[in-house]
Protein backbone atom coordinates (compact mmCIF):
# COMPACT_ATOMS: atom_id res chain seq x y z
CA UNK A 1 0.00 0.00 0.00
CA UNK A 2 0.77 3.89 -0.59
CA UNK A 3 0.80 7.01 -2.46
CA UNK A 4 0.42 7.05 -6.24
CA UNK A 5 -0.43 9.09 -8.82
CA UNK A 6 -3.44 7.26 -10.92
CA UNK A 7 -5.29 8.21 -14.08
CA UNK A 8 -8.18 5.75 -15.35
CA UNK A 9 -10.47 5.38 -17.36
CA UNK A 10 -13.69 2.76 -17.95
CA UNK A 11 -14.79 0.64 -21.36
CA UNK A 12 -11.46 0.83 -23.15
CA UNK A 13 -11.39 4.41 -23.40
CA UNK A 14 -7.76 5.81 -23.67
CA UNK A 15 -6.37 6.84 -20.10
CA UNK A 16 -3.67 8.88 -21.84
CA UNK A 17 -5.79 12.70 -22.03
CA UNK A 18 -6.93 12.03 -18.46
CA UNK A 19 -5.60 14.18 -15.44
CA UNK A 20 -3.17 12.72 -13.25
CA UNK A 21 -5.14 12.35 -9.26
CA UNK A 22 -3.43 10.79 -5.97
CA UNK A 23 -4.64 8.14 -4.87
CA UNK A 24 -3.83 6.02 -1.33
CA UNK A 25 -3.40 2.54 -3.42
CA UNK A 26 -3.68 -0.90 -1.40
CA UNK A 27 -3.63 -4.26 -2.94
CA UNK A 28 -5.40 -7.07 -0.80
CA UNK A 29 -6.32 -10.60 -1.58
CA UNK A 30 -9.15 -10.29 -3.45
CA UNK A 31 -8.36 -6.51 -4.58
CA UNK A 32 -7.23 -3.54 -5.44
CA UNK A 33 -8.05 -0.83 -3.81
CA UNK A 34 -8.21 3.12 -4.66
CA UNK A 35 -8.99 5.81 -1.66
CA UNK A 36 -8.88 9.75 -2.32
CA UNK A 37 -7.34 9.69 1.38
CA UNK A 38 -5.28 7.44 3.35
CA UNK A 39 -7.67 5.12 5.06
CA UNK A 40 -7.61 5.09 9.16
CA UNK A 41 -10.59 3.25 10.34
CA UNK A 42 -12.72 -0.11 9.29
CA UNK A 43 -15.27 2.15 7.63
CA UNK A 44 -12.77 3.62 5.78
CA UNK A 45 -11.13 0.53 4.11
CA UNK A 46 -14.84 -0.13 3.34
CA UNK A 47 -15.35 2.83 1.19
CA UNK A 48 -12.82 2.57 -1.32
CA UNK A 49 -13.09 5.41 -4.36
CA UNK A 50 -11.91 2.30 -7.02
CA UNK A 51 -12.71 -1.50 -5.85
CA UNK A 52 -11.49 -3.47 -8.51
CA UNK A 53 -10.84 -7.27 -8.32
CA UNK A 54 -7.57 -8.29 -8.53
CA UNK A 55 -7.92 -11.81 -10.09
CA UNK A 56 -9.29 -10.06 -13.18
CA UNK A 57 -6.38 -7.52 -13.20
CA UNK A 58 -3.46 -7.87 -15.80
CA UNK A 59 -0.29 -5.98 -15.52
CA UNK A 60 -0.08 -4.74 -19.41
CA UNK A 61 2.41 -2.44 -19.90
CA UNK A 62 5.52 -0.43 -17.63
CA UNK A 63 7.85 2.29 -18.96
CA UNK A 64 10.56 3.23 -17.50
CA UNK A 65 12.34 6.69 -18.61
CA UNK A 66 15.02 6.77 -21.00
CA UNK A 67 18.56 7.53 -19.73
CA UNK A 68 18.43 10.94 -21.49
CA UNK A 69 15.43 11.91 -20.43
CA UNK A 70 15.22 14.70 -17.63
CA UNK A 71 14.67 13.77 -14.04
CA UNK A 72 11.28 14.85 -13.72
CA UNK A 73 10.28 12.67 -16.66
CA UNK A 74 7.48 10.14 -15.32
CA UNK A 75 7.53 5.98 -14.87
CA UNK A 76 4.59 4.55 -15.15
CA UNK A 77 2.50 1.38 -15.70
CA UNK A 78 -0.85 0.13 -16.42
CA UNK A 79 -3.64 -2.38 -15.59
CA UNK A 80 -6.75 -3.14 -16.89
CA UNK A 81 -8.93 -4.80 -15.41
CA UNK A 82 -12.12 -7.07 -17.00
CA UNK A 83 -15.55 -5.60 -15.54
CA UNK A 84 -18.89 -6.43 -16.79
CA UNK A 85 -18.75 -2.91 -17.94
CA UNK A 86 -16.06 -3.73 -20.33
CA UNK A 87 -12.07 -3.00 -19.41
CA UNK A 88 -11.05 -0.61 -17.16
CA UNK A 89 -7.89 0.94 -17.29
CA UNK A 90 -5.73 2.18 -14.21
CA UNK A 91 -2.24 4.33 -15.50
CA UNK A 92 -0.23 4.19 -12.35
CA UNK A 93 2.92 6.94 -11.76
CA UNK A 94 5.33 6.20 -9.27
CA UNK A 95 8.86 7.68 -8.19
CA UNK A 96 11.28 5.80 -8.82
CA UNK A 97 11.97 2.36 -10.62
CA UNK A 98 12.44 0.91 -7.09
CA UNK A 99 8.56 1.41 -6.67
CA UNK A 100 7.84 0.51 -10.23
CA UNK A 101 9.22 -3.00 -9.91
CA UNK A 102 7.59 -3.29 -6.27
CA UNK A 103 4.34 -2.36 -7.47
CA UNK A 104 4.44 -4.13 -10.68
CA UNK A 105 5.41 -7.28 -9.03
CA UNK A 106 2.75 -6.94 -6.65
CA UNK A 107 -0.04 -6.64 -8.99
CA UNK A 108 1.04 -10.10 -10.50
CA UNK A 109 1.80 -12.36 -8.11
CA UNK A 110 -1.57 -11.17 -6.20
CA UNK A 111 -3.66 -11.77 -9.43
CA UNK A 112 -2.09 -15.16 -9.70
CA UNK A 113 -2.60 -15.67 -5.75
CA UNK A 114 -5.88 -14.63 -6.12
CA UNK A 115 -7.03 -17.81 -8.86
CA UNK A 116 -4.50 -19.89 -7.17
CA UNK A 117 -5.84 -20.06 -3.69
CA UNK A 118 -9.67 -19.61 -4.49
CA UNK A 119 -11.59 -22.86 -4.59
CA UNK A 120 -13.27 -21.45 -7.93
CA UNK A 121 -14.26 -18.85 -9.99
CA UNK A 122 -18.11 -19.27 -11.38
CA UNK A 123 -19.69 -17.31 -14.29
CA UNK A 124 -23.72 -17.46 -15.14
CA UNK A 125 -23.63 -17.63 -18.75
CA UNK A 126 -25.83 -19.20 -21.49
CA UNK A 127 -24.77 -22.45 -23.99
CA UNK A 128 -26.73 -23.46 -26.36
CA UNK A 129 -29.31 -20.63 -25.36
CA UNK A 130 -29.32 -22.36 -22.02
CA UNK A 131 -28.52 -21.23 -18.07
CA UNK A 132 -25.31 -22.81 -17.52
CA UNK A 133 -22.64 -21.99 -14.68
CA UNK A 134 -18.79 -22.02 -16.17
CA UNK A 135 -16.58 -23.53 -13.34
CA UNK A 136 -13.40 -22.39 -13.55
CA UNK A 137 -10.77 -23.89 -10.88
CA UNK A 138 -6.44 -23.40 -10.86
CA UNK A 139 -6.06 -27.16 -10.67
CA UNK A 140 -8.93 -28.83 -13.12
CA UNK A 141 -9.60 -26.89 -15.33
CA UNK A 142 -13.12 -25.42 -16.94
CA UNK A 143 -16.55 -27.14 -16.20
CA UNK A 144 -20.16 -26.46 -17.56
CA UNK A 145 -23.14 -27.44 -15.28
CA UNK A 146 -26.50 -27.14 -16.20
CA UNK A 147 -28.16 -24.09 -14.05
CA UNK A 148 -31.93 -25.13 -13.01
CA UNK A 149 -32.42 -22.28 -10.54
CA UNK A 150 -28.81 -21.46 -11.04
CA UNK A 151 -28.25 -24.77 -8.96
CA UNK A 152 -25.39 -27.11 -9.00
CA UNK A 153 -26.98 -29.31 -12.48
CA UNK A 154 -24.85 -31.97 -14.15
CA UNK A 155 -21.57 -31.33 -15.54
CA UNK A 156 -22.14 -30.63 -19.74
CA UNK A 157 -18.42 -30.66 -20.10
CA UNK A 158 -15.06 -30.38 -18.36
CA UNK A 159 -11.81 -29.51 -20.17
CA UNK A 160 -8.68 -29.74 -18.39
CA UNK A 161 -6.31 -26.62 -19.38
CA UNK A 162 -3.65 -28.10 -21.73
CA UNK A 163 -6.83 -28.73 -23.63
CA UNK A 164 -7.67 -25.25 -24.57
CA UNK A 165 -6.00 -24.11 -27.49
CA UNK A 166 -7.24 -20.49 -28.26
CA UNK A 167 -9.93 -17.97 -26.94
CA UNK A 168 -11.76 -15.46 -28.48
CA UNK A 169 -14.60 -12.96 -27.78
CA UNK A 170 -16.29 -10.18 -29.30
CA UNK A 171 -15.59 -7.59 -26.60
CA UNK A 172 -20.24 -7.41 -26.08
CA UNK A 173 -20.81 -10.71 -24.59
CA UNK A 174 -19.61 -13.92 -26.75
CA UNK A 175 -16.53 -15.94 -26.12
CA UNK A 176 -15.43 -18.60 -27.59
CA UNK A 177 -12.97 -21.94 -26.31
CA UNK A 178 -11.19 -23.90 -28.70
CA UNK A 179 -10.10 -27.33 -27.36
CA UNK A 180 -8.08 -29.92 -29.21
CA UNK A 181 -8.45 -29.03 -33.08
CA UNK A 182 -11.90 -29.22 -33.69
CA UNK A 183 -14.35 -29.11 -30.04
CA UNK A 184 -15.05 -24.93 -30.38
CA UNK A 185 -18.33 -23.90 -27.29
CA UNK A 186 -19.26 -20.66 -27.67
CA UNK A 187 -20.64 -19.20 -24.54
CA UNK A 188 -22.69 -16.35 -24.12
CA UNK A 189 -21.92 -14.01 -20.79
CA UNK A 190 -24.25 -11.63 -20.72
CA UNK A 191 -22.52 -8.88 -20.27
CA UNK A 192 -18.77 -7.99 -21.08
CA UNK A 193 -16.54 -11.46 -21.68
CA UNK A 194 -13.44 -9.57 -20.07
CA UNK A 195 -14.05 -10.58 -16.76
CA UNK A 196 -14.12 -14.17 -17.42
CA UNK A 197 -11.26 -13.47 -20.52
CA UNK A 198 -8.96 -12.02 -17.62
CA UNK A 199 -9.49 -14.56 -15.06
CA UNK A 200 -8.92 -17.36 -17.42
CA UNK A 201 -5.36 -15.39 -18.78
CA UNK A 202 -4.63 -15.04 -15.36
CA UNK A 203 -5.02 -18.65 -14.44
CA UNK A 204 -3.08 -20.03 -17.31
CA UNK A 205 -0.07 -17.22 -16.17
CA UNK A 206 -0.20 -18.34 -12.83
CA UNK A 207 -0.01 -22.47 -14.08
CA UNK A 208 3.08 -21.26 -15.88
CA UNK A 209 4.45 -19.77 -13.47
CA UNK A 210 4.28 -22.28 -11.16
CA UNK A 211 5.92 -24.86 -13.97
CA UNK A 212 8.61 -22.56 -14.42
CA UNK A 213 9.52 -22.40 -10.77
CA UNK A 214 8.84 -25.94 -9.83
């Protein structure tokens, strides 16, 4: 947690014409967290001016300054973050590269945490112009149940993740899984895909990470 300098903006609109605002900055578990003022009290940490949640958060770009450039000259870095509003954007300023790599770090290996430790993540969504629930858990992979009542139904499907071999959506509310060569579902969210798009990128980062360093 601490002082930044933030500029955002919601459903991919460019953050780069916005004002720069400070903002007391905590990431938790589950989120991360934007305040106008440092927070001192329960209530406080309750009313955050920016809750956004951190397993659907994506570190996407950091820029340091160039060696000639003067000191004042600022080093940033981005999220976005999947809402059912679309992708919102978070340009974060910071002091020095010290705090660049600190925060950057941060924001990763929480987002990972986050789909890592969390028994599941479930979406409502329709297949086949049906209520389904998507399943999506670190270890096992993606699972469609049937929804009567939005109920645990019977499992439709279950892919493990080395089966999945692209993803796409159309940014309003359709995504579609590729598994193997030739088994494509096409799911429809309801809202915004990103959400479910960034949770399932984050997942598959966090598996490889975990290969990498095992």
């Amino acid at each position: 947690m601490g002082w930044v300098s933030v500029r955002q903006a919601e459903q991919d609109q460019c953050v780069d014409s916005r004002p720069w605002e400070p903002r007391f900055a905590a990431i938790t578990e589950r989120e991360l967290l934007l305040f106008a003022r440092a927070p001192w009290t329960r209530d406080d940490w309750a009313r955050p001016r920016t809750a956004l949640p951190i397993a659907m958060t994506r570190l996407v770009r950091y820029r340091l300054s160039p060696p000639e450039a003067p000191p004042s000259a600022p080093i940033t870095f981005t999220t976005r973050t999947g809402t059912q509003r679309g992708v919102a954007s978070v340009q974060w300023r910071v002091g020095t590269p010290r705090e660049l790599a600190s925060w950057s770090r941060t924001v990763v290996l929480a987002a990972q945490a986050a789909v890592a430790q969390v028994d599941e993540i479930v979406f409502e969504c329709r297949w086949r112009n049906c209520p389904v629930l998507l399943s999506m858990q670190h270890e096992n992979g993606l699972t469609l149940r049937s929804a009567p009542g939005l109920a645990r139904g019977k499992v439709l499907w279950h892919y493990s993740f080395d089966k999945l071999t692209d993803t796409w959506d159309d940014d309003r509310a359709t995504v579609r899984l590729t598994f193997g060569d030739r088994e494509i579902m096409e799911l429809d969210m309801g809202a915004s895909p990103k959400p479910f798009v960034f949770a399932l990128h984050t997942c598959l980062s966090s598996k490889v990470e975990r290969l990498a360093t095992s």
